[in-house]
PDB file of N, CA and C in Angstrom:
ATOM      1  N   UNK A   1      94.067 183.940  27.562  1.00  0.00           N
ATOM      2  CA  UNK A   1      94.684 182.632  27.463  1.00  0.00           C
ATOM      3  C   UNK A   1      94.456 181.865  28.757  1.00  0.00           C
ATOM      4  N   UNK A   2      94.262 180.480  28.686  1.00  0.00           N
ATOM      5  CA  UNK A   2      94.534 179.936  29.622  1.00  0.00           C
ATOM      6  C   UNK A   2      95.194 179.249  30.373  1.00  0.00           C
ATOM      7  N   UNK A   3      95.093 178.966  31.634  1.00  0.00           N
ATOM      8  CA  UNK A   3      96.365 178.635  32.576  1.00  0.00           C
ATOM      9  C   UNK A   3      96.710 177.116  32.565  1.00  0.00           C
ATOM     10  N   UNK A   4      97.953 176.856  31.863  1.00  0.00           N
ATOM     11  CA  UNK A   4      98.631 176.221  31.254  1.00  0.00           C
ATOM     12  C   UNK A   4      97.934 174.390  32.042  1.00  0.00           C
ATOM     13  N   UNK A   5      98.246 175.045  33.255  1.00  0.00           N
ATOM     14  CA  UNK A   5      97.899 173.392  33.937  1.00  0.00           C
ATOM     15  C   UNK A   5      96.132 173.012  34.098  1.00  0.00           C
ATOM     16  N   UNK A   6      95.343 173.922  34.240  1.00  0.00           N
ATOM     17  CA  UNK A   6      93.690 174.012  34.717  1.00  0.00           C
ATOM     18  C   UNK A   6      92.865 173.855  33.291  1.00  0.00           C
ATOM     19  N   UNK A   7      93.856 173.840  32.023  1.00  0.00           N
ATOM     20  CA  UNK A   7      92.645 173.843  30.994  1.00  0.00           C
ATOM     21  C   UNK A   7      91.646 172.559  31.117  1.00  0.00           C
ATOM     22  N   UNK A   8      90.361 172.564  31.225  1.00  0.00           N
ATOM     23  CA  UNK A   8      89.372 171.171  30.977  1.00  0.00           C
ATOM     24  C   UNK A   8      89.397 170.675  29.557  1.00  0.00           C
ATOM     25  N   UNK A   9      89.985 169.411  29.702  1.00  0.00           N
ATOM     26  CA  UNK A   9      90.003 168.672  28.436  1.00  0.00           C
ATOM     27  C   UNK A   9      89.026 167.753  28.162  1.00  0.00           C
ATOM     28  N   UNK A  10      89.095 166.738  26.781  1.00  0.00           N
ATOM     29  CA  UNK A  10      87.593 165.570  27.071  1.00  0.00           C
ATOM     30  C   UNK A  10      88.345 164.703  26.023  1.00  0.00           C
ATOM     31  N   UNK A  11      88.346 163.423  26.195  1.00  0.00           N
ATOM     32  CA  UNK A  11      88.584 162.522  25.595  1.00  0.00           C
ATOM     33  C   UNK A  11      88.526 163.126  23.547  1.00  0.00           C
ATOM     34  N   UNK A  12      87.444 163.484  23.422  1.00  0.00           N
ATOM     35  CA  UNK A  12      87.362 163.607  22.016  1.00  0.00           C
ATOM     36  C   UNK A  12      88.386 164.977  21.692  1.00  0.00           C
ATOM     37  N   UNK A  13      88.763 165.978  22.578  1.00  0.00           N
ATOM     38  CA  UNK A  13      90.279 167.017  22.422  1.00  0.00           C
ATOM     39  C   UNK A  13      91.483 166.097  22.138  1.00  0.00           C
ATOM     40  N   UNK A  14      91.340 165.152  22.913  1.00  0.00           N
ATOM     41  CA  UNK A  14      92.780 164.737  22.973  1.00  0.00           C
ATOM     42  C   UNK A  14      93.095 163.695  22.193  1.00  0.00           C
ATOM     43  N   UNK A  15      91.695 162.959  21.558  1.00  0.00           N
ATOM     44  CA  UNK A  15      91.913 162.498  20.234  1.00  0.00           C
ATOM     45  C   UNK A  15      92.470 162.644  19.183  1.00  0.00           C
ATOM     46  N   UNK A  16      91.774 163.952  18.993  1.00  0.00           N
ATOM     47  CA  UNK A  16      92.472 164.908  17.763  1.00  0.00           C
ATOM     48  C   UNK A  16      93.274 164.926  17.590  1.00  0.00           C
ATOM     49  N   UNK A  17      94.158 165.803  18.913  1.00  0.00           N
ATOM     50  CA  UNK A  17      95.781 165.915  19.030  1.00  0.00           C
ATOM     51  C   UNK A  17      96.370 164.825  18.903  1.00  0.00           C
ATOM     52  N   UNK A  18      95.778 163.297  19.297  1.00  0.00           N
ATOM     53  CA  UNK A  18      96.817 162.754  19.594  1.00  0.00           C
ATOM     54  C   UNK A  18      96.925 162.438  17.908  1.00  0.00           C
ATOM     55  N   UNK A  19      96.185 162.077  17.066  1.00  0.00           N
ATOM     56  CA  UNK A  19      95.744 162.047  15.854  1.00  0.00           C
ATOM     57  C   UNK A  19      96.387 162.674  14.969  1.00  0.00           C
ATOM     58  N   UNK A  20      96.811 164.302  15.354  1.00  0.00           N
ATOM     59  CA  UNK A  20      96.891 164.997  14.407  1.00  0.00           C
ATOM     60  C   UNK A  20      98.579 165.467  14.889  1.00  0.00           C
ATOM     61  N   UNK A  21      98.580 166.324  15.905  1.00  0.00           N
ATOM     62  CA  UNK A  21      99.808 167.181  15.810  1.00  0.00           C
ATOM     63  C   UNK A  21     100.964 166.129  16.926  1.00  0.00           C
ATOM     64  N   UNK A  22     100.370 165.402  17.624  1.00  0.00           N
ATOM     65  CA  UNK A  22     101.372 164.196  18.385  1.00  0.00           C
ATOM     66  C   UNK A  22     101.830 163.090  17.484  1.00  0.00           C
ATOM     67  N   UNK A  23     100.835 162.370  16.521  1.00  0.00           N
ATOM     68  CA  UNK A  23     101.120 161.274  15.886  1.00  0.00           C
ATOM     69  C   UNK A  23     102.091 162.146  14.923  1.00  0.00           C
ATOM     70  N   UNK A  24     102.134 163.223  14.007  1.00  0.00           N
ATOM     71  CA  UNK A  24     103.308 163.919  13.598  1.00  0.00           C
ATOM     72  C   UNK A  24     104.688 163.983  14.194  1.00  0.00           C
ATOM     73  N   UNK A  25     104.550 164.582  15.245  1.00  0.00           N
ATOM     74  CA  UNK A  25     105.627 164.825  15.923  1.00  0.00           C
ATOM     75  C   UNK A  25     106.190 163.636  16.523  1.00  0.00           C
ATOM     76  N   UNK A  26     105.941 162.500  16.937  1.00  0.00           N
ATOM     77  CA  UNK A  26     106.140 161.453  17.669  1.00  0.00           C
ATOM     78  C   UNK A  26     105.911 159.868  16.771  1.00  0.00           C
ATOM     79  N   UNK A  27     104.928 160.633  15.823  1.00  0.00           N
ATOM     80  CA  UNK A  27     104.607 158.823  15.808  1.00  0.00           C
ATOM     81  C   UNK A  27     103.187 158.420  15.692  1.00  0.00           C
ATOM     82  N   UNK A  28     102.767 157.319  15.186  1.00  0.00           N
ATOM     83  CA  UNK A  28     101.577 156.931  15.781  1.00  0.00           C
ATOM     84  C   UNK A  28     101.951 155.888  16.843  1.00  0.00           C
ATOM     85  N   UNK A  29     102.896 154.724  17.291  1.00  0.00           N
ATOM     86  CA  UNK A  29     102.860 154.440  18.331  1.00  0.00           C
ATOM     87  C   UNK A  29     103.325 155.339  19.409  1.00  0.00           C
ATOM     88  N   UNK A  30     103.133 156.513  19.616  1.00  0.00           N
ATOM     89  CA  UNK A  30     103.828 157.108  21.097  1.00  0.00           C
ATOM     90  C   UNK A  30     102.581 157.579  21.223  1.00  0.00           C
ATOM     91  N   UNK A  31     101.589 158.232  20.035  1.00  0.00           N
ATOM     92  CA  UNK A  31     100.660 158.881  20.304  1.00  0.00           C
ATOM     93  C   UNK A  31      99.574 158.213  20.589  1.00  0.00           C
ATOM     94  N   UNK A  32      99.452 156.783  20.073  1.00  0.00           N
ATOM     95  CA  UNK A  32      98.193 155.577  20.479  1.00  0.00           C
ATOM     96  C   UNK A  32      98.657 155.157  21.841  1.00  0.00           C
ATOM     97  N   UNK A  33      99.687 155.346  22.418  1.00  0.00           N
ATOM     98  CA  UNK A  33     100.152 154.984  23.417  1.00  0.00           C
ATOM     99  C   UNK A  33     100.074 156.258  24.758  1.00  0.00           C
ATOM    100  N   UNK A  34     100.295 157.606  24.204  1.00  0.00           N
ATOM    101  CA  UNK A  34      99.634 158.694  25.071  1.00  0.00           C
ATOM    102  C   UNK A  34      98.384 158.610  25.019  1.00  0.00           C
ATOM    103  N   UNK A  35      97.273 158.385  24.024  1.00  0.00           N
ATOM    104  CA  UNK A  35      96.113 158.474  24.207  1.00  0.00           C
ATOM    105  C   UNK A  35      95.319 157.537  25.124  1.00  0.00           C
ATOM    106  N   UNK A  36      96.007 156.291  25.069  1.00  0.00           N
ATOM    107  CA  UNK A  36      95.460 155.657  26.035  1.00  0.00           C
ATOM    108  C   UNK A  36      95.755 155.711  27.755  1.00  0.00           C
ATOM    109  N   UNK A  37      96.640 155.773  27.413  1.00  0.00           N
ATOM    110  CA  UNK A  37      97.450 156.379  28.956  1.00  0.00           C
ATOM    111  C   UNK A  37      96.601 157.454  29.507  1.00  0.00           C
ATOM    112  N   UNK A  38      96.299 158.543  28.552  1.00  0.00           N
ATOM    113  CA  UNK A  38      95.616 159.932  28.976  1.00  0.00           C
ATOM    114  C   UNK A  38      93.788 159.312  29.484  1.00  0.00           C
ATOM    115  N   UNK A  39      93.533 158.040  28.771  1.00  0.00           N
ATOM    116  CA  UNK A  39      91.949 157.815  28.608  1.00  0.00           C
ATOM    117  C   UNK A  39      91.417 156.767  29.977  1.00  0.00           C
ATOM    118  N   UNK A  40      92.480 155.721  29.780  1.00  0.00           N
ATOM    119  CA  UNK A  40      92.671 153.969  30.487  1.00  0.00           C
ATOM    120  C   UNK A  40      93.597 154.217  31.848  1.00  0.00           C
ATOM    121  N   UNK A  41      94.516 155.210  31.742  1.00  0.00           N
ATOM    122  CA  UNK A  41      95.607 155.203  32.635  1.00  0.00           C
ATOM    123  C   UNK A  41      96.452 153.915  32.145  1.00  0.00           C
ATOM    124  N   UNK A  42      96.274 153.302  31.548  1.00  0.00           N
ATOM    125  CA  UNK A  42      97.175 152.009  30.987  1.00  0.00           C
ATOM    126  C   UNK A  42      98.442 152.208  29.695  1.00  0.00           C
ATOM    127  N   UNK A  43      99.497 151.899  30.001  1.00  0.00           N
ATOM    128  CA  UNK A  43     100.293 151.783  28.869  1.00  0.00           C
ATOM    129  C   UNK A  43      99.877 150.590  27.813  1.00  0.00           C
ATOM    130  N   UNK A  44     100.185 150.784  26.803  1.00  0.00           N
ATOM    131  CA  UNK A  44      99.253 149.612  25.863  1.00  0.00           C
ATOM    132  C   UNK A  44     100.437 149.670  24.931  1.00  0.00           C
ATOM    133  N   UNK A  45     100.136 148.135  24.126  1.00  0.00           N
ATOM    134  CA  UNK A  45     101.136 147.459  22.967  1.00  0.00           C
ATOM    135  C   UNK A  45     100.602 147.710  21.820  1.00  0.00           C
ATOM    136  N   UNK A  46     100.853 148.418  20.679  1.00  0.00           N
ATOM    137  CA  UNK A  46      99.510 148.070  19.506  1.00  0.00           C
ATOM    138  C   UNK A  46     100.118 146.480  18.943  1.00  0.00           C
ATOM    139  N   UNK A  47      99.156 145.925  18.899  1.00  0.00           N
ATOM    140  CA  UNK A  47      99.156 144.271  18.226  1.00  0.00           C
ATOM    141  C   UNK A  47      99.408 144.291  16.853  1.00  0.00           C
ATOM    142  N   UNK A  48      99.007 145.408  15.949  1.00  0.00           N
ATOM    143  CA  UNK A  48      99.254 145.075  14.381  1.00  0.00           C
ATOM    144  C   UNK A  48      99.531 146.655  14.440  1.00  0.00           C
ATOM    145  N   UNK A  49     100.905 146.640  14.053  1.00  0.00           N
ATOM    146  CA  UNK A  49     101.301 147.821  13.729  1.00  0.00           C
ATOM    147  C   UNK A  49     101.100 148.388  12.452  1.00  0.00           C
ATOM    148  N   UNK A  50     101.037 147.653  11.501  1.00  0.00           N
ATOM    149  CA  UNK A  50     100.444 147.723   9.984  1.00  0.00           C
ATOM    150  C   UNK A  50      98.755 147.720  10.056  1.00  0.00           C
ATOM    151  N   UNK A  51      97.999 148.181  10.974  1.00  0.00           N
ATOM    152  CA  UNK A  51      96.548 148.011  10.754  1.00  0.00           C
ATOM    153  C   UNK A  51      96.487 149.712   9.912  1.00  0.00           C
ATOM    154  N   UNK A  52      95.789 149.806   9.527  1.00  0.00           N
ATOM    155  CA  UNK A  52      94.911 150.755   8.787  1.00  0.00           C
ATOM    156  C   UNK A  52      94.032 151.864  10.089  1.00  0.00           C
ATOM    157  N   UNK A  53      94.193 153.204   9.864  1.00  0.00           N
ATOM    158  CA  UNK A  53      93.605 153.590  11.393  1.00  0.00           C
ATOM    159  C   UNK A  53      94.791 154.849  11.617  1.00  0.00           C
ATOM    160  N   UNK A  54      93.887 155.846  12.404  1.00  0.00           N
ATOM    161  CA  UNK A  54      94.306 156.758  12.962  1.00  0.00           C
ATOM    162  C   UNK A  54      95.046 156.248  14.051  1.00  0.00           C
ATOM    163  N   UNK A  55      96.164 156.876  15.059  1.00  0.00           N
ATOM    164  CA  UNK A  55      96.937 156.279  16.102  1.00  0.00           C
ATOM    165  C   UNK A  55      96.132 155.645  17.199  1.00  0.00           C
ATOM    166  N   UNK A  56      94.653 156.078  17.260  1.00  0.00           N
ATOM    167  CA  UNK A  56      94.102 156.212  18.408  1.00  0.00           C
ATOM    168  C   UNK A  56      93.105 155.247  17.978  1.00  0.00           C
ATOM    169  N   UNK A  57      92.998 154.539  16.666  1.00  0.00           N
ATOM    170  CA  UNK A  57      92.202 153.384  16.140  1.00  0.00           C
ATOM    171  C   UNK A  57      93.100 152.225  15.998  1.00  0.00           C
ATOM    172  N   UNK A  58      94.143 152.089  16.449  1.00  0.00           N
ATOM    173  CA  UNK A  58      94.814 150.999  16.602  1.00  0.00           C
ATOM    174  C   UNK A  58      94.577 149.726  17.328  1.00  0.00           C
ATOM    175  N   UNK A  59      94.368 148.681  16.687  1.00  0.00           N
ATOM    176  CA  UNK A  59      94.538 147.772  18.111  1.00  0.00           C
ATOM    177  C   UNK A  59      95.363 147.665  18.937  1.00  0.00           C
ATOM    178  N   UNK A  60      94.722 147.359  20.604  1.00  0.00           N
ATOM    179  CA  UNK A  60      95.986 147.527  21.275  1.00  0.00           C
ATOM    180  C   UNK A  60      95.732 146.061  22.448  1.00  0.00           C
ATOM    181  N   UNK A  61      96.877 146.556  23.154  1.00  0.00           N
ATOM    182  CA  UNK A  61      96.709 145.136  24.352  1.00  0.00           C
ATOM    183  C   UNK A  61      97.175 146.094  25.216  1.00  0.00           C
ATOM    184  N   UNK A  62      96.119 145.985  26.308  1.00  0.00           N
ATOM    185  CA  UNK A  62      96.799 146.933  27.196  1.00  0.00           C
ATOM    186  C   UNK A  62      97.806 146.355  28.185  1.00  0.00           C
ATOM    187  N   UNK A  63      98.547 146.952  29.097  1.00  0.00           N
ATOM    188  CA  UNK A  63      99.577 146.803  29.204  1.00  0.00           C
ATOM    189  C   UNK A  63      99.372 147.473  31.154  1.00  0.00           C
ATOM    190  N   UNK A  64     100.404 147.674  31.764  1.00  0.00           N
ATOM    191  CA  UNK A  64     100.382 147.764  33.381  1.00  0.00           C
ATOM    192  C   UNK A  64      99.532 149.415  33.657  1.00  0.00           C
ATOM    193  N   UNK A  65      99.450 149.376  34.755  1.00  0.00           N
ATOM    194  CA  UNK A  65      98.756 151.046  34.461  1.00  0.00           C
ATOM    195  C   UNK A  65     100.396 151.442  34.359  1.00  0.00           C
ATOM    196  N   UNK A  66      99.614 152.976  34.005  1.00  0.00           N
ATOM    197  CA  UNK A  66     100.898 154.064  34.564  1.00  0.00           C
ATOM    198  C   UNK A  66     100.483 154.805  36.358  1.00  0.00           C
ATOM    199  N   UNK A  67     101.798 154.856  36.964  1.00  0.00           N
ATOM    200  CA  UNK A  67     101.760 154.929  38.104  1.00  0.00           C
ATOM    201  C   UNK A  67     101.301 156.542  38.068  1.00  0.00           C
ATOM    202  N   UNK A  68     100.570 156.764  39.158  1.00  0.00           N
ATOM    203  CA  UNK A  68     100.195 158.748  38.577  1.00  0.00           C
ATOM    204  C   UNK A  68      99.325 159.069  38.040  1.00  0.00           C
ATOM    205  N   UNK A  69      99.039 158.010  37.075  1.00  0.00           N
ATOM    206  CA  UNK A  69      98.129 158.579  35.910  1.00  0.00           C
ATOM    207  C   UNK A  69      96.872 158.873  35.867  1.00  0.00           C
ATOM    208  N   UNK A  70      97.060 160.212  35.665  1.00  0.00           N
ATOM    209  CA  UNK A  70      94.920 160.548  36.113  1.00  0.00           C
ATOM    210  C   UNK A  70      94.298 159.896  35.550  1.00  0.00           C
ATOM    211  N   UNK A  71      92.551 159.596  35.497  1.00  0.00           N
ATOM    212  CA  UNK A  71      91.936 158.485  34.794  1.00  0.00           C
ATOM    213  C   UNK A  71      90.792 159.174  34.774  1.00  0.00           C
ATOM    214  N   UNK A  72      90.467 159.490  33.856  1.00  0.00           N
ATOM    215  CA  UNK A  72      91.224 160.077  32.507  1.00  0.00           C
ATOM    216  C   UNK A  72      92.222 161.673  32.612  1.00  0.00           C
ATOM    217  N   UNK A  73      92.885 161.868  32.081  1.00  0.00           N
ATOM    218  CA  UNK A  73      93.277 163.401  31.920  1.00  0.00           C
ATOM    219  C   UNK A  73      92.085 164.090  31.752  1.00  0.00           C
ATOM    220  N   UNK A  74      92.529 164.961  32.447  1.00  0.00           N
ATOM    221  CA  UNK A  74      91.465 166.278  32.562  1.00  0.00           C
ATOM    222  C   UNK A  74      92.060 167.363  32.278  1.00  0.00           C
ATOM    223  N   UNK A  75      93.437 167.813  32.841  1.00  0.00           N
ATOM    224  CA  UNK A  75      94.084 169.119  32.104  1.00  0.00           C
ATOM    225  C   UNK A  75      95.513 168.924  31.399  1.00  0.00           C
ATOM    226  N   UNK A  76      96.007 169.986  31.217  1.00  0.00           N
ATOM    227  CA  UNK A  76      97.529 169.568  30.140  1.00  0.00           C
ATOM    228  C   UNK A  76      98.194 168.604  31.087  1.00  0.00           C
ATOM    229  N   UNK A  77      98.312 169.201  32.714  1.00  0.00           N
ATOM    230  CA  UNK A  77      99.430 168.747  33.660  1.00  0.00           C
ATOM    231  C   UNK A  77      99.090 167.103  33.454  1.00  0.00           C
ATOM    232  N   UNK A  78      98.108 166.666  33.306  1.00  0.00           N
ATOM    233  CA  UNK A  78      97.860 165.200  33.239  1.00  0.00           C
ATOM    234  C   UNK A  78      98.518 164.514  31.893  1.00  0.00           C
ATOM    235  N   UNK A  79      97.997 165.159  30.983  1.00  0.00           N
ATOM    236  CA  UNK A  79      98.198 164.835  30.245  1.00  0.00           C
ATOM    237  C   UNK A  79      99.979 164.985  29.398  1.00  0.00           C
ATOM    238  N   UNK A  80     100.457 165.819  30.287  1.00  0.00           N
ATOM    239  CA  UNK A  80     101.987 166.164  30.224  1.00  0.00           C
ATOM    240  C   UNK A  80     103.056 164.877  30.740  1.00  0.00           C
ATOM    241  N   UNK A  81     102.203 164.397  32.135  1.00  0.00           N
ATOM    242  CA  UNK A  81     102.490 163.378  32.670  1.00  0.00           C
ATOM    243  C   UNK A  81     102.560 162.202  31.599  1.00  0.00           C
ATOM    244  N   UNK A  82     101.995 161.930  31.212  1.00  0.00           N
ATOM    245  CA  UNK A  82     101.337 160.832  30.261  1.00  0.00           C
ATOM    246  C   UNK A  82     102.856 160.839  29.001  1.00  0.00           C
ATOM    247  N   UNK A  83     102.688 162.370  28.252  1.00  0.00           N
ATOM    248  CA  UNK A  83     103.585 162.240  27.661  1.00  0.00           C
ATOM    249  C   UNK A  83     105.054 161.716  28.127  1.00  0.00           C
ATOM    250  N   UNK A  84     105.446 162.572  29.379  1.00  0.00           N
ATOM    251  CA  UNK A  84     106.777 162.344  29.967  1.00  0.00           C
ATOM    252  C   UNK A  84     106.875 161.165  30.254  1.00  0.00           C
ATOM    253  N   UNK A  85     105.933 160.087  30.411  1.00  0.00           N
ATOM    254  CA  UNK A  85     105.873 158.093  30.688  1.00  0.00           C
ATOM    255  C   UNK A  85     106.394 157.515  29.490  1.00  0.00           C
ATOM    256  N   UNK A  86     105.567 158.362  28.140  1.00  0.00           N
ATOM    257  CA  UNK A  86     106.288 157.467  27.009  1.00  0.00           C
ATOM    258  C   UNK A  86     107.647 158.529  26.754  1.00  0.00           C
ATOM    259  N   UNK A  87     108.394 159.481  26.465  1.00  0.00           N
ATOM    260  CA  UNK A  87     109.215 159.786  25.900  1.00  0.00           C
ATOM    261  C   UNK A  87     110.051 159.437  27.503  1.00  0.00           C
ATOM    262  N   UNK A  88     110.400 159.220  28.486  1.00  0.00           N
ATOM    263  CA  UNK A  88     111.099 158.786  29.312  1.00  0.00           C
ATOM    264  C   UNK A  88     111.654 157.142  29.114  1.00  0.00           C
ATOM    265  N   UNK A  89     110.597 156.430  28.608  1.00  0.00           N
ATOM    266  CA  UNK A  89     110.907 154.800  28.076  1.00  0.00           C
ATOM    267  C   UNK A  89     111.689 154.600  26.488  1.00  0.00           C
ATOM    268  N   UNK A  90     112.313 155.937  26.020  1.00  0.00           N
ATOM    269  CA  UNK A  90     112.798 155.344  24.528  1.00  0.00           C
ATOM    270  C   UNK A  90     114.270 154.912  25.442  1.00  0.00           C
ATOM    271  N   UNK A  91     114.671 154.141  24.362  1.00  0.00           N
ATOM    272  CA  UNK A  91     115.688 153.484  25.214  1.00  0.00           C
ATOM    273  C   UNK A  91     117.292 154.446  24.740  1.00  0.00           C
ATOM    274  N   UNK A  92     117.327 154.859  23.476  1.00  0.00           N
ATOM    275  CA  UNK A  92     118.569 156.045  23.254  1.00  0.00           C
ATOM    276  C   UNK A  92     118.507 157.539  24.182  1.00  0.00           C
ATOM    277  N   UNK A  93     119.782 157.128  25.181  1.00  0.00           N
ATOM    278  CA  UNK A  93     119.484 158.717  25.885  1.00  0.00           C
ATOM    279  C   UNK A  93     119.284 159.658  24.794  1.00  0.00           C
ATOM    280  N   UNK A  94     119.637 159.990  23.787  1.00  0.00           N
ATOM    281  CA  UNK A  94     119.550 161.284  23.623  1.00  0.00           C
ATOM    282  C   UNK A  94     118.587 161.020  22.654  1.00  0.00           C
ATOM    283  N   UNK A  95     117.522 160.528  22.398  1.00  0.00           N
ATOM    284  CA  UNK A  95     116.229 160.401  21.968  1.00  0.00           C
ATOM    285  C   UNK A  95     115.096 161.006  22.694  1.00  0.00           C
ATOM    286  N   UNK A  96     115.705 160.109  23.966  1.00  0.00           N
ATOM    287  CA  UNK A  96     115.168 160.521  25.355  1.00  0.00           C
ATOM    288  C   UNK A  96     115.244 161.707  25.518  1.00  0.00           C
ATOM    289  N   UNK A  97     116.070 162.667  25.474  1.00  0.00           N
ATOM    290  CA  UNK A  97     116.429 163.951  25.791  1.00  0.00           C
ATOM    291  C   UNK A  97     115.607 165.043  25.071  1.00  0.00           C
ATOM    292  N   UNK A  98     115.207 164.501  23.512  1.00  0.00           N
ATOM    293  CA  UNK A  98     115.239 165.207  22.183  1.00  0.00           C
ATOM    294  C   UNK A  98     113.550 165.092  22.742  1.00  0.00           C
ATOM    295  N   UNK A  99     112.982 164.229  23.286  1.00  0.00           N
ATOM    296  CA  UNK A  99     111.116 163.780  23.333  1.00  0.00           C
ATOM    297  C   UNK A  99     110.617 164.301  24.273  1.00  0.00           C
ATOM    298  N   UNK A 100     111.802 164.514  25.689  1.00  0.00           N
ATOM    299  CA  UNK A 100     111.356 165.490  26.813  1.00  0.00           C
ATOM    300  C   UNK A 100     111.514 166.427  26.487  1.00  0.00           C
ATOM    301  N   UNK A 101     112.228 166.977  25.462  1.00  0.00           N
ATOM    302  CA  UNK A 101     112.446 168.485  25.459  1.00  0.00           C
ATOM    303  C   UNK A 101     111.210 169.061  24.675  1.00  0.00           C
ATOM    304  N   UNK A 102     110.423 168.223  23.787  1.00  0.00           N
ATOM    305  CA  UNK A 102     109.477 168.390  22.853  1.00  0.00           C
ATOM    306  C   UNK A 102     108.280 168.557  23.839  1.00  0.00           C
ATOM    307  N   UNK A 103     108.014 168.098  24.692  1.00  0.00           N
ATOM    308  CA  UNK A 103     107.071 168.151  25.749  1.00  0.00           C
ATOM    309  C   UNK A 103     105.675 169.257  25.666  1.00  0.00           C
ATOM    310  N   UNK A 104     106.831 170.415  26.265  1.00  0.00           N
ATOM    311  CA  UNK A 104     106.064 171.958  26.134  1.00  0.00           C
ATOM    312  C   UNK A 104     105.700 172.486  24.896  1.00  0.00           C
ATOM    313  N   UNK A 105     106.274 172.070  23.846  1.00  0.00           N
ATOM    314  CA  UNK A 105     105.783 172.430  22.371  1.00  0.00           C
ATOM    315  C   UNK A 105     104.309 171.048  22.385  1.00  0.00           C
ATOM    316  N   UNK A 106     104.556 170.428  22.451  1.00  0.00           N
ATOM    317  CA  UNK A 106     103.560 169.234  21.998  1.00  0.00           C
ATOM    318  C   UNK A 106     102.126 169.738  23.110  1.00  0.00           C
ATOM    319  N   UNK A 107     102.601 169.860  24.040  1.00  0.00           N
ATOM    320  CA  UNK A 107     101.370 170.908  25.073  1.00  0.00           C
ATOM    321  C   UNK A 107     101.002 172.026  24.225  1.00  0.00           C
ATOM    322  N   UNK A 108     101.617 172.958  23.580  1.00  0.00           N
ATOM    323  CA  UNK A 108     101.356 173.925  23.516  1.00  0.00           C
ATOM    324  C   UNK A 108     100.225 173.989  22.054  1.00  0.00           C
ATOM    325  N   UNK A 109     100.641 172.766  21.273  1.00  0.00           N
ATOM    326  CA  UNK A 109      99.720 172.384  20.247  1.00  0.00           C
ATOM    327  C   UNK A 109      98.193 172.365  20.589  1.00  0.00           C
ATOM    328  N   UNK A 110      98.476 171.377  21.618  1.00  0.00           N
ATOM    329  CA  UNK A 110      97.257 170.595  22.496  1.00  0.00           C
ATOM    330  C   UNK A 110      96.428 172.404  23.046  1.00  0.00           C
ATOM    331  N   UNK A 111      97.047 172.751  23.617  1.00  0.00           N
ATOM    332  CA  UNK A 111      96.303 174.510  24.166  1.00  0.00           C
ATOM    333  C   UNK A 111      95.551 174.610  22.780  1.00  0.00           C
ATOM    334  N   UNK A 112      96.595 175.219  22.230  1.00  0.00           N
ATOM    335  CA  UNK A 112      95.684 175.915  20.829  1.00  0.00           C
ATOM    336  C   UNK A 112      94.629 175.378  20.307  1.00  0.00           C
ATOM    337  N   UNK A 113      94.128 173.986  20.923  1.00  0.00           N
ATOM    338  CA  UNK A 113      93.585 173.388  20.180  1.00  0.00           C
ATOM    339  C   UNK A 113      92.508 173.395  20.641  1.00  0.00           C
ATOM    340  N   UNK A 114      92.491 174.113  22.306  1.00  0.00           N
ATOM    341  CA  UNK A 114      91.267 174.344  23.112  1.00  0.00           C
ATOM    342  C   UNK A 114      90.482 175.511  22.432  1.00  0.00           C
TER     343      UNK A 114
END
């Protein structure tokens, strides 16, 4: 197995995930919104939330960077970061609570997927 923070990732890994087992768990806006974060370093708006499209085919407007944010993610720890930017901004604490705690499971998807 590998070590949780050093795995090498690539834009088209983290597609998937964000696509497949994040847009599940989260959403497609948290996950069009990690993916870009993980790709742009930018937080982004999607403009038509009703478009047709995987999370990560959304239109978007991008939005301020994220402070931190590797450019692009390269291992989970980056990409952990990324997550903890959007589930830190829901505005119900205990939403908030329920999206950080999901964190290490939503990583752990992302592993398996290496």
């Amino acid at each position: 197995m590998k070590s949780s923070g050093v795995c090498p990732l690539s834009e088209p890994k983290i597609e998937v995930w964000a696509n497949g087992a994040l847009a599940k768990a989260w959403g497609k806006k948290a996950a069009c919104r990690t993916f870009h974060i993980c790709t742009t370093g930018h937080d982004v708006e999607i403009i038509d939330p009703f478009a047709k499209g995987d999370a990560t085919e959304k239109p978007v407007k991008q939005l301020a960077i994220v402070p931190g944010a590797a450019i692009p993610s390269r291992t989970l720890y980056d990409v952990s970061q990324s997550l903890s930017w959007v589930a830190t901004r829901r505005n119900n604490p205990d939403e908030r609570l329920e999206w950080q705690s999901a964190i290490p499971t939503l990583l752990g998807s992302l592993q398996a997927a290496l």
